[in-house]
Protein backbone atom coordinates (compact mmCIF):
# COMPACT_ATOMS: atom_id res chain seq x y z
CA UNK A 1 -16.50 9.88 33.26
CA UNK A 2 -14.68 6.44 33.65
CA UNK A 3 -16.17 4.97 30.66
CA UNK A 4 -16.09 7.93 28.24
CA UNK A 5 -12.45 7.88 29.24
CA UNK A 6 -11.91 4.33 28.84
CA UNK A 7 -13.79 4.54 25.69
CA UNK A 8 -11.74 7.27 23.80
CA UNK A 9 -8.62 5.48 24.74
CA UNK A 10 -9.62 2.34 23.36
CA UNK A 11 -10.56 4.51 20.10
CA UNK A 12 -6.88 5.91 20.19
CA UNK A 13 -5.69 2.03 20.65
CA UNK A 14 -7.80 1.33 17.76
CA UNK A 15 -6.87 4.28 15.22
CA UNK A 16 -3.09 3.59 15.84
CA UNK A 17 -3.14 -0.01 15.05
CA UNK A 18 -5.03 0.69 11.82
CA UNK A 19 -2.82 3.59 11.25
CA UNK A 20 0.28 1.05 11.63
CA UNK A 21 -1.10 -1.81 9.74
CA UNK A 22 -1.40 0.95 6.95
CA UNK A 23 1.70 1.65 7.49
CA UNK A 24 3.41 -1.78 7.22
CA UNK A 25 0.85 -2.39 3.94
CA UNK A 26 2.42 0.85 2.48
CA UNK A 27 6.55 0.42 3.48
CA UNK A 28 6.06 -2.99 1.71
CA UNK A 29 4.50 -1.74 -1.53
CA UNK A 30 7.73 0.41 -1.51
CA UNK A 31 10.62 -1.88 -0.26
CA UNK A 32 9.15 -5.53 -0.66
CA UNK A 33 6.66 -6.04 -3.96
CA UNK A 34 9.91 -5.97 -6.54
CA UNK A 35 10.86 -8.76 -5.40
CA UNK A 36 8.38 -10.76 -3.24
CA UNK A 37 5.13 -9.16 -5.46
CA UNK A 38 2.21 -7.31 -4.94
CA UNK A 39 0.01 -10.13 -3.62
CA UNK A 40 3.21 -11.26 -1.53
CA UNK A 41 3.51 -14.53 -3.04
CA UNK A 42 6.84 -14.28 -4.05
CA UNK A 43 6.65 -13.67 -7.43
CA UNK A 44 7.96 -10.04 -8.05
CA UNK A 45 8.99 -8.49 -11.36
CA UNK A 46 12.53 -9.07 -9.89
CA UNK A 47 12.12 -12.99 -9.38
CA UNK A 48 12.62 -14.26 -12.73
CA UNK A 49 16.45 -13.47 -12.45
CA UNK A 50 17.13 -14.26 -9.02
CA UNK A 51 18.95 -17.79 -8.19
CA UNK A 52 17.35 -18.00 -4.91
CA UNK A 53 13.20 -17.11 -5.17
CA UNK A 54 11.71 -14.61 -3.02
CA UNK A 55 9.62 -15.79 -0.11
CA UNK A 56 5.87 -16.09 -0.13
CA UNK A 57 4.47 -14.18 3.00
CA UNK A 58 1.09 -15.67 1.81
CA UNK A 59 2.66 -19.18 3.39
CA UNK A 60 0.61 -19.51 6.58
CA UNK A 61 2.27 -22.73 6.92
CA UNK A 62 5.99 -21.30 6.01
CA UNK A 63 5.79 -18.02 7.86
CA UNK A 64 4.06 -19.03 10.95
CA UNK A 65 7.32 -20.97 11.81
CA UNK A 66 9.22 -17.65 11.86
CA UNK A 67 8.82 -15.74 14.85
CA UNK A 68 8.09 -11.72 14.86
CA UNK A 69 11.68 -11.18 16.14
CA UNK A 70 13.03 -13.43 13.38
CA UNK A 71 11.06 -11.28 10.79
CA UNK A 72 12.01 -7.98 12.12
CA UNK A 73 16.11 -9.26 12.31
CA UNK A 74 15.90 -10.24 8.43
CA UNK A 75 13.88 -7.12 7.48
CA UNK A 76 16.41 -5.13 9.42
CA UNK A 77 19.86 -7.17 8.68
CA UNK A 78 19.07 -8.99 5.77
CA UNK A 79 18.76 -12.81 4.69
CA UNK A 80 22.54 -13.10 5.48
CA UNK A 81 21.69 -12.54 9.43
CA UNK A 82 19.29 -15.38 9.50
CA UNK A 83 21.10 -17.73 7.24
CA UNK A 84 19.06 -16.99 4.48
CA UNK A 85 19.72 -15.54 0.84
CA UNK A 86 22.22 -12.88 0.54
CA UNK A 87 19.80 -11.51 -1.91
CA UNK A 88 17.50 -10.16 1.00
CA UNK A 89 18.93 -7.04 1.93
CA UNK A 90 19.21 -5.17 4.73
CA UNK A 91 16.53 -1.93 5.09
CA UNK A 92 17.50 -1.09 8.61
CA UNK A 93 19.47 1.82 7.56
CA UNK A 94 16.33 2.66 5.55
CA UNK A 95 13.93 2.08 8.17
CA UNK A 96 13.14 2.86 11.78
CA UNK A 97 12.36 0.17 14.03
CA UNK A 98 8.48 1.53 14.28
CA UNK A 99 8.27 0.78 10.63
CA UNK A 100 10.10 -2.58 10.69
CA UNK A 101 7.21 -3.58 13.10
CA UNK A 102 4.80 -1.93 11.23
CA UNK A 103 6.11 -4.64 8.07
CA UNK A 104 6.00 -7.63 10.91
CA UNK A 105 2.58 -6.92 11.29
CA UNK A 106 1.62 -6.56 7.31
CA UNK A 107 3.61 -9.69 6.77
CA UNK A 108 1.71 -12.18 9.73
CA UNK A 109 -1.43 -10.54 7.70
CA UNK A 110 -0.65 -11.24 4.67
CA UNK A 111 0.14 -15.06 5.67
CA UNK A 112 -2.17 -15.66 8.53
CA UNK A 113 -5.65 -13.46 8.04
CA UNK A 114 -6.92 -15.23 5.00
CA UNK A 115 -10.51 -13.98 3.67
């Protein structure tokens, strides 16, 4: 009873963090491609006029120096809060913490689980 117990929780554990990494993969097709592109190199259809370039989340080398907590405060209060571009805006009055995370995540794959 133990194990069919521990098993369906680790199957819950499992179907949530696929359901969040969809999640974060979906919130940044919305909010993030315009500017930092579909592949998440920085080159969205926005970045040709912007003075300052997007970042490129496929960096490994960039965006492992940025903690998650660093991530979620510029996701949620914009490049200004970091002392990065103004042109980052802030989505926290768009999004809810759970989805801010959900981007963290999406964004450390993006730069750090290369195929």
């Amino acid at each position: 009873m133990k194990t069919l117990l521990l098993a369906a929780t680790l199957s819950l554990v499992s179907a949530t963090a696929l359901a969040a990494a969809d999640s974060g993969k979906q919130l940044y097709s919305v909010y993030c491609t315009q500017c930092h592109g579909v592949a998440g190199n920085g080159k969205g259809i926005n970045a040709a006029q912007m003075a300052v370039q997007p970042r490129d989340h496929t960096d490994t080398k960039e965006m492992s120096a940025r903690t998650d907590e660093e991530l979620f405060k510029v996701i949620q209060h914009g490049g200004k809060s970091i002392n990065k571009s103004v042109l980052m805006p802030p989505w926290g009055g768009n999004l809810k913490d759970d989805e801010i995370h959900a981007l963290v995540g999406y964004l450390r794959e993006l730069c750090c689980q290369k195929d």
